[in-house]
C-alpha atoms as a PDB file:
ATOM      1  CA  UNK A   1       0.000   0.000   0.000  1.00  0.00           C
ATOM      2  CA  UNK A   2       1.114   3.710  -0.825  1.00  0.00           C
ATOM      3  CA  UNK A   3       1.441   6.079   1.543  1.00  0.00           C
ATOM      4  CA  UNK A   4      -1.606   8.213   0.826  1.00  0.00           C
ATOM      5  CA  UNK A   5      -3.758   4.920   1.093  1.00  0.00           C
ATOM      6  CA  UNK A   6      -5.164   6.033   4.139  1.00  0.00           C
ATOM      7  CA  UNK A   7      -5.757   9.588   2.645  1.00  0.00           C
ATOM      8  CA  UNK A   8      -7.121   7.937  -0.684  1.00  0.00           C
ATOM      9  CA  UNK A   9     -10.359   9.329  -0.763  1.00  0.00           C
ATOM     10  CA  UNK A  10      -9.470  12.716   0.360  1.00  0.00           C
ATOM     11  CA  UNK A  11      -6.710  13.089  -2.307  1.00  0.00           C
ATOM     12  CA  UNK A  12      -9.441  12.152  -5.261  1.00  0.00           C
ATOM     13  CA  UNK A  13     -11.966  14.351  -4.011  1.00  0.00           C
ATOM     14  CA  UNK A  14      -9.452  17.291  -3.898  1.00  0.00           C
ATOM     15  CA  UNK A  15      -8.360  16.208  -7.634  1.00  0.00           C
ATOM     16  CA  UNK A  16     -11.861  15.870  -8.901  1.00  0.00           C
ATOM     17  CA  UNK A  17     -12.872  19.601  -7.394  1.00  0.00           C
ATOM     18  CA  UNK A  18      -9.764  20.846  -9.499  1.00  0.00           C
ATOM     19  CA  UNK A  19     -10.543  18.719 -12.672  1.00  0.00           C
ATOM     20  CA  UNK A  20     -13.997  20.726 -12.062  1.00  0.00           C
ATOM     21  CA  UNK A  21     -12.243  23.905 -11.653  1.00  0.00           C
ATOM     22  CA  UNK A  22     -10.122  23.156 -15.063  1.00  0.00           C
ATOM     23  CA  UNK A  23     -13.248  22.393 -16.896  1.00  0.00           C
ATOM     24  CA  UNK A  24     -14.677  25.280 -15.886  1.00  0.00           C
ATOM     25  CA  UNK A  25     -11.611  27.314 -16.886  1.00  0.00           C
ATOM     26  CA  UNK A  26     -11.833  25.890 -20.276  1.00  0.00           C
ATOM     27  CA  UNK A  27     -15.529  26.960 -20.470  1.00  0.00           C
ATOM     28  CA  UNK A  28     -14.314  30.190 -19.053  1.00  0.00           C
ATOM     29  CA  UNK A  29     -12.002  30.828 -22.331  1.00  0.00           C
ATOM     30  CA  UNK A  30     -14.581  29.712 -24.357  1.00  0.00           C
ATOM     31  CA  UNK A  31     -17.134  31.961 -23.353  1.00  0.00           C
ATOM     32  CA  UNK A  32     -14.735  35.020 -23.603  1.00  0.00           C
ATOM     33  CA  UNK A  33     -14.444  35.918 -20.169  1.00  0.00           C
ATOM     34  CA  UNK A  34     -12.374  38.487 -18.764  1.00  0.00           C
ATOM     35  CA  UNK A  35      -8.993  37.700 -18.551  1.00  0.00           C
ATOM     36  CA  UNK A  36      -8.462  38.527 -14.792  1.00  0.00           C
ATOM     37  CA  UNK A  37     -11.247  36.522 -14.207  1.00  0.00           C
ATOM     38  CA  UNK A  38      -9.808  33.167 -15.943  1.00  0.00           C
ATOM     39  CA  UNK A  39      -5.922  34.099 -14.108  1.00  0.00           C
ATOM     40  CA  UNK A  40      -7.971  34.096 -10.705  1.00  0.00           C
ATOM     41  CA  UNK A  41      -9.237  30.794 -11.057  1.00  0.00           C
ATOM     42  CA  UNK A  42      -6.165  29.479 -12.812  1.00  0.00           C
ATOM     43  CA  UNK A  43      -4.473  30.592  -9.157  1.00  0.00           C
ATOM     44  CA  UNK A  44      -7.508  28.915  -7.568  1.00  0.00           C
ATOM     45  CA  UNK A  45      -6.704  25.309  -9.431  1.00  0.00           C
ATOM     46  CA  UNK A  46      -3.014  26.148  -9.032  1.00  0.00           C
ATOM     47  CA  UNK A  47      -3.426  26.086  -5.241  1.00  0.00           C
ATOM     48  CA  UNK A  48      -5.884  23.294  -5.543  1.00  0.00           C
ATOM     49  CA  UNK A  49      -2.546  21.038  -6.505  1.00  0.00           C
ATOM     50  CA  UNK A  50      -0.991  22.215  -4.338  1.00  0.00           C
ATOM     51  CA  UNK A  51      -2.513  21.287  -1.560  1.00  0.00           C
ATOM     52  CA  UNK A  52      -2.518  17.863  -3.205  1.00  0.00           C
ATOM     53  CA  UNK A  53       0.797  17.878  -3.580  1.00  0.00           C
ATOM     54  CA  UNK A  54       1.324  18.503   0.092  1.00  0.00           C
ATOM     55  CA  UNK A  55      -0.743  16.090   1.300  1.00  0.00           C
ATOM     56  CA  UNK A  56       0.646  13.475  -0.653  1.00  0.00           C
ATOM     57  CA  UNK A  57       4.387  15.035   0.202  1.00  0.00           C
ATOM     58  CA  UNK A  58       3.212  14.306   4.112  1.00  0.00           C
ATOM     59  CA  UNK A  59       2.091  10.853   3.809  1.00  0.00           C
ATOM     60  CA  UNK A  60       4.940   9.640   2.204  1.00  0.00           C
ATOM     61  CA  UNK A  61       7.269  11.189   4.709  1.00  0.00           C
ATOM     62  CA  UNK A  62       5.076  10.074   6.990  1.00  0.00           C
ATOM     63  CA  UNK A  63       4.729   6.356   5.522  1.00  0.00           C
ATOM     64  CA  UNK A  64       7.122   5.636   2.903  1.00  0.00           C
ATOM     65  CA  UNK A  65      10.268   7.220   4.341  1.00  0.00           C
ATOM     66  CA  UNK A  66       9.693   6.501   8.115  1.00  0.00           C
ATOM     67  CA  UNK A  67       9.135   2.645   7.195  1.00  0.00           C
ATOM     68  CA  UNK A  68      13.054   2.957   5.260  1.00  0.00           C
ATOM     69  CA  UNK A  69      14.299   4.757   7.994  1.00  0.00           C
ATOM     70  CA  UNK A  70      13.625   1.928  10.015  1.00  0.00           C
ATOM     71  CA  UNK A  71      15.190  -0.117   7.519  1.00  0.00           C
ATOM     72  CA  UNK A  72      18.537   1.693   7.146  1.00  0.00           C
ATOM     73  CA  UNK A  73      20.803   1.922   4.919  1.00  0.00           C
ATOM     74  CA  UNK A  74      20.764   2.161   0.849  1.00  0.00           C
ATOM     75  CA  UNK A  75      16.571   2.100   1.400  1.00  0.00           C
ATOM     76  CA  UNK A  76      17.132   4.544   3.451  1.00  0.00           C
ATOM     77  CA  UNK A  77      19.412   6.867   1.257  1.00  0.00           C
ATOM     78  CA  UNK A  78      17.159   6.289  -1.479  1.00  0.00           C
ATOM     79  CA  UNK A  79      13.846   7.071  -0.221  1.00  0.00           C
ATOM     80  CA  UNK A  80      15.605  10.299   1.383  1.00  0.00           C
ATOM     81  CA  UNK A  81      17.009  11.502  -1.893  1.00  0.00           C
ATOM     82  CA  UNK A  82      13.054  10.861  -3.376  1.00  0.00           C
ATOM     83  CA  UNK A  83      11.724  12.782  -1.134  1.00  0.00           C
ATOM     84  CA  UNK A  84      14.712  15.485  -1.081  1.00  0.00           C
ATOM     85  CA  UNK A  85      14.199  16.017  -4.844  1.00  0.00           C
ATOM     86  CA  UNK A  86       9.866  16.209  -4.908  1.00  0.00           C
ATOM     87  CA  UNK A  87      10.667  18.395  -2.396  1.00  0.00           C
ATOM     88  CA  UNK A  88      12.855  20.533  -4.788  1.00  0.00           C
ATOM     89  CA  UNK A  89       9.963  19.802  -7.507  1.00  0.00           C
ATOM     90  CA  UNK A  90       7.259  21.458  -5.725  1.00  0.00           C
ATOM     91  CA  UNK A  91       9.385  24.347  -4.941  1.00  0.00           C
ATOM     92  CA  UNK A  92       9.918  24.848  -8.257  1.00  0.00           C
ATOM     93  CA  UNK A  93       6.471  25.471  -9.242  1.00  0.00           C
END
């Protein structure tokens, strides 16, 4: 099981409200609406993954790397240096 397993149904409800907020986006453009309008909820999605991203960031610190901590060594190093560089990935963004 994955880290977020617990969290499961709390991570696809988040993604389906920004999936809604995309579609509506879309619609947005299509409709011509004001441009401020579509960057505002373009922000709104953006933070949307976000918070995702987060919560999936915390479960597998919490799951994933504490269980290879336990376990030492290369697992260890390895599920560190994951986490190290989505870390660096999310910054990034």
């Amino acid at each position: 099981m994955h880290g977020y397993g617990q969290d499961k149904t709390k991570v696809l409800g988040r993604l389906h409200r920004v999936e809604g907020q995309v579609h509506a986006i879309a619609q947005m453009v299509e409709e011509d609406a004001y441009c401020i309008d579509v960057l505002t909820q373009i922000a709104a999605a953006n933070s949307g993954l976000k918070s995702v991203a987060l919560l999936l960031l915390d479960d597998h610190l919490n799951h994933c790397v504490r269980q290879a901590s336990e376990q030492g060594g290369d697992v260890a190093d390895e599920k560190l240096a994951e986490a190290s560089a989505a870390i660096g990935r999310l910054v990034k963004s």
